[in-house]
Protein backbone atom coordinates (compact mmCIF):
# COMPACT_ATOMS: atom_id res chain seq x y z
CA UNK A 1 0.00 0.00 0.00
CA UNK A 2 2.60 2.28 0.55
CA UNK A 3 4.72 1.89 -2.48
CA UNK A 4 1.42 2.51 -4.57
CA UNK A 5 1.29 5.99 -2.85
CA UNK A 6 4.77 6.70 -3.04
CA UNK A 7 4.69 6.06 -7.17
CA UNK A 8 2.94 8.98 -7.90
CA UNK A 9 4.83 11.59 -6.26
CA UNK A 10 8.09 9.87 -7.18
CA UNK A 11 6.91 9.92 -10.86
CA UNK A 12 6.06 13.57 -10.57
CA UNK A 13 9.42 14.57 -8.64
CA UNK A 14 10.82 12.83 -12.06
CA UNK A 15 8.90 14.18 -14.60
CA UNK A 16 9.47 17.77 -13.36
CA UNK A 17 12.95 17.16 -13.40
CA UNK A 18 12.98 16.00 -16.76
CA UNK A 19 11.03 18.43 -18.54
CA UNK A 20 12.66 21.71 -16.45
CA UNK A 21 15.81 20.28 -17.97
CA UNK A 22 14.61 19.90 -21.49
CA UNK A 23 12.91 23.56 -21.28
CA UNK A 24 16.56 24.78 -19.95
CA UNK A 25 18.28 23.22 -22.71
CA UNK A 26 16.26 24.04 -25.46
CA UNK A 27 16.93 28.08 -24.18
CA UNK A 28 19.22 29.58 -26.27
CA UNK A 29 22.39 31.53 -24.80
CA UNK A 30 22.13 35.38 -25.06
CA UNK A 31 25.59 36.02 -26.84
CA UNK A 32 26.86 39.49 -27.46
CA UNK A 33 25.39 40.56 -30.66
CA UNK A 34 26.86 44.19 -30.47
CA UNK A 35 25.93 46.65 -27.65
CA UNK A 36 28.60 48.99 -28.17
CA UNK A 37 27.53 52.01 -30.54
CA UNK A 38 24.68 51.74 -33.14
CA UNK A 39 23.91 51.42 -36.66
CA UNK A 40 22.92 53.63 -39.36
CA UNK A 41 21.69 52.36 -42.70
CA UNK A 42 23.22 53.07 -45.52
CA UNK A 43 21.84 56.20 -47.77
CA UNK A 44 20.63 58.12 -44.59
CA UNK A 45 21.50 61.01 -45.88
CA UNK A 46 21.42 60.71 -49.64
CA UNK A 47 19.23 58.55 -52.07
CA UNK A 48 17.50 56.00 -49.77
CA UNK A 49 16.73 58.65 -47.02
CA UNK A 50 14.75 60.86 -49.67
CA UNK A 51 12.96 58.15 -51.36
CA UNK A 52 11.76 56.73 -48.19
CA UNK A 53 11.40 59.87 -46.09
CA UNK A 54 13.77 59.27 -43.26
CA UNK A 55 16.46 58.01 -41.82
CA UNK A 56 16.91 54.82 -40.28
CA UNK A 57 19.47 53.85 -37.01
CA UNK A 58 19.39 50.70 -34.47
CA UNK A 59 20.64 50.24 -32.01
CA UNK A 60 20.76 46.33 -29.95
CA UNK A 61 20.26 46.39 -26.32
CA UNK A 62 21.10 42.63 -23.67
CA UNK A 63 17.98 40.70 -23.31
CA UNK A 64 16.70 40.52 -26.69
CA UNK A 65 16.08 44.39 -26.88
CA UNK A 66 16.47 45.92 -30.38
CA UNK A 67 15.28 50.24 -30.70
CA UNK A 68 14.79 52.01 -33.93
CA UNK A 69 14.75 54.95 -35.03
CA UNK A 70 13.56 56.87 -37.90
CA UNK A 71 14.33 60.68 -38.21
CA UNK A 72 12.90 62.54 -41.38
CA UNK A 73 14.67 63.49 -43.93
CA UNK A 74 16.59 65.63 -44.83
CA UNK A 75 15.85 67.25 -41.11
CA UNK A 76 17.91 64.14 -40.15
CA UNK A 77 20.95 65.59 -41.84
CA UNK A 78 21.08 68.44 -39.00
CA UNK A 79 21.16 65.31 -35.84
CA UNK A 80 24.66 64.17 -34.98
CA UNK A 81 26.05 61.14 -33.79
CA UNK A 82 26.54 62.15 -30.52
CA UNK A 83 22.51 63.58 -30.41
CA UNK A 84 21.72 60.02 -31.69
CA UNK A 85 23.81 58.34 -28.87
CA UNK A 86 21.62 60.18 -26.20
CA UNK A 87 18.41 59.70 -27.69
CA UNK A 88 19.20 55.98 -28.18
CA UNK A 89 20.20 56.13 -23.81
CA UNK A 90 16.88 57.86 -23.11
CA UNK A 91 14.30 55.81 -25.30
CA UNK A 92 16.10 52.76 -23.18
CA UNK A 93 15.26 54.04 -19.88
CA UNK A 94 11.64 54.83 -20.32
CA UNK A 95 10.41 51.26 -20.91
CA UNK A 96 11.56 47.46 -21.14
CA UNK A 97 8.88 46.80 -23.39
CA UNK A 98 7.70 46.77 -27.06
CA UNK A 99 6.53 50.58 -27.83
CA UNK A 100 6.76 53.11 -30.26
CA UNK A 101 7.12 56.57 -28.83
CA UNK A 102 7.20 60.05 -31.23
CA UNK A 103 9.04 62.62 -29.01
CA UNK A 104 11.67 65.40 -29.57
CA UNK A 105 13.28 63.51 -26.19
CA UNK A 106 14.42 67.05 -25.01
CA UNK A 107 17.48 66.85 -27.97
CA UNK A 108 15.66 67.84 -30.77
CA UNK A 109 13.27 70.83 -32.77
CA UNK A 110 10.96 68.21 -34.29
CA UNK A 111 9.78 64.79 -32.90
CA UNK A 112 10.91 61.45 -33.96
CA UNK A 113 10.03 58.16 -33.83
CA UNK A 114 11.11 55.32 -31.84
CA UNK A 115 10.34 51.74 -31.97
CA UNK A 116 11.35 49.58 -28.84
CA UNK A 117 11.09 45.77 -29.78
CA UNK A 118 12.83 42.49 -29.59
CA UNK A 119 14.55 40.50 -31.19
CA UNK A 120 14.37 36.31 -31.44
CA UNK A 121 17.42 33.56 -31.73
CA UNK A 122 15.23 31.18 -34.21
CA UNK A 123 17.43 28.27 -35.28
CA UNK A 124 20.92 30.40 -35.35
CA UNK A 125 19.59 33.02 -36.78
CA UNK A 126 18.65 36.44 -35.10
CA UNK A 127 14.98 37.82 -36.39
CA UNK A 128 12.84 40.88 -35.82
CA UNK A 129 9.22 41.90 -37.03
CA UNK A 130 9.89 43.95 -39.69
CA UNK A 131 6.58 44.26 -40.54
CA UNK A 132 6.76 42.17 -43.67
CA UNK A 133 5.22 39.08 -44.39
CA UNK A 134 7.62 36.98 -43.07
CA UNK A 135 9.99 38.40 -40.20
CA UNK A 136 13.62 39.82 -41.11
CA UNK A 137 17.11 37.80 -40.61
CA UNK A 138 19.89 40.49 -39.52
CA UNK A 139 23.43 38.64 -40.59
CA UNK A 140 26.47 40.63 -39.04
CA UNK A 141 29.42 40.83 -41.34
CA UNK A 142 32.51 43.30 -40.56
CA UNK A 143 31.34 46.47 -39.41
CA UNK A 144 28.27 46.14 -40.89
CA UNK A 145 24.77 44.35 -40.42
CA UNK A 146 22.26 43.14 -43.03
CA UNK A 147 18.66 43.18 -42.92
CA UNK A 148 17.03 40.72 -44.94
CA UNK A 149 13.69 41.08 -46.11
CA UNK A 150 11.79 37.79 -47.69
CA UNK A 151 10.34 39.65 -51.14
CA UNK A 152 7.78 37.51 -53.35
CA UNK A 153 10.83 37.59 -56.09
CA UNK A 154 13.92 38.09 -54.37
CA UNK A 155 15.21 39.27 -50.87
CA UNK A 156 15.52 42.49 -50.32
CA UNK A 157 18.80 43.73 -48.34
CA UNK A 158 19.50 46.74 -46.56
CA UNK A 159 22.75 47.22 -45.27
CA UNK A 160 23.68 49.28 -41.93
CA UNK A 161 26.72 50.52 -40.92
CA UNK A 162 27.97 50.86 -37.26
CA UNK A 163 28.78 53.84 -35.63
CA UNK A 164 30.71 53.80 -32.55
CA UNK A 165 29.56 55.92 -29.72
C-alpha cells in the first residue's frame, strides 16, 4: 500500500525534473550581438533617405532588446552622432517593453520616432518583425549588419553601418 502511494509523487518529482531540464536546454544563450555604438543604414543622408522619407538607425540592447529609429529626412541631416547616442540612452530608460514613442526627447526641434522591440534567436539566426510578411534575418558581417527582407521575387537587403559611440 505504501509503495502505490509513493509512485505517484516519485513519478512527478521525475517528470518535473525531466522536462525543467529539457525547457533549460532548449533556451538559447544570449551572446553578445553588439551593444557597443549603433547602426545607421546606408543612404541616410542621400538617395535611400529621400525616397523613403527618413532616416533609419538601431541600435541592440542585452535581453533581446532591439530600438529604432527613424528621423525625417533631410531634417535628419542636422542630428549628430553624438545627439543620436543620447536619444538611443533615453528611449532605453523609459520602458523594457515593445513601444513606439514620437518625441523630440528634449534633444531635438521636431519629434521622432522610436520603436522599442525584440529580437528572437530562431534556429541560429537572429529575427525581428519587420513588418513584412515573413519576419527579417539580420546577418552581421565586418562592421556592418544586413537586414534581410523575404520579397515575393527576391530578398531584399538593406545594409547598416555601425557607428561607434
Amino acid at each position: 500500500m505504501r509503495v502505490t502511494r509513493a509512485f505517484p509523487l516519485l513519478l512527478v518529482i521525475i517528470v518535473t525534473t525531466l522536462f525543467s531540464g529539457l525547457a533549460f536546454s532548449g533556451q538559447e544563450k544570449e551572446d553578445i550581438v553588439v551593444y557597443e555604438g549603433y547602426f545607421s543604414r546606408q543612404g541616410n543622408n542621400g538617395k535611400m533617405a529621400e525616397m523613403s522619407g527618413f532616416s533609419h538607425y538601431v541600435k541592440f540592447y542585452p535581453n533581446n532588446r532591439v530600438i529604432r529609429l527613424y528621423i525625417s529626412y533631410p531634417y535628419s541631416k542636422q542630428v549628430s552622432a553624438e545627439v543620436i547616442s543620447k536619444i538611443f540612452k533615453k528611449v532605453s530608460s523609459q520602458t523594457t517593453g515593445s513601444a513606439y514613442i514620437r518625441d523630440t526627447f528634449g534633444l531635438l526641434d521636431k519629434p521622432i520616432v522610436a520603436h522599442l522591440d525584440v529580437f528572437r534567436r530562431i534556429d541560429g539566426e537572429i529575427k525581428f518583425d519587420c513588418g513584412a510578411s515573413a519576419p527579417c534575418t539580420i546577418e552581421f558581417l565586418d562592421g556592418l549588419i544586413q537586414v534581410v527582407k523575404k520579397g515575393i521575387v527576391k530578398d531584399h537587403i538593406i545594409k547598416y553601418e555601425h557607428v561607434n559611440e
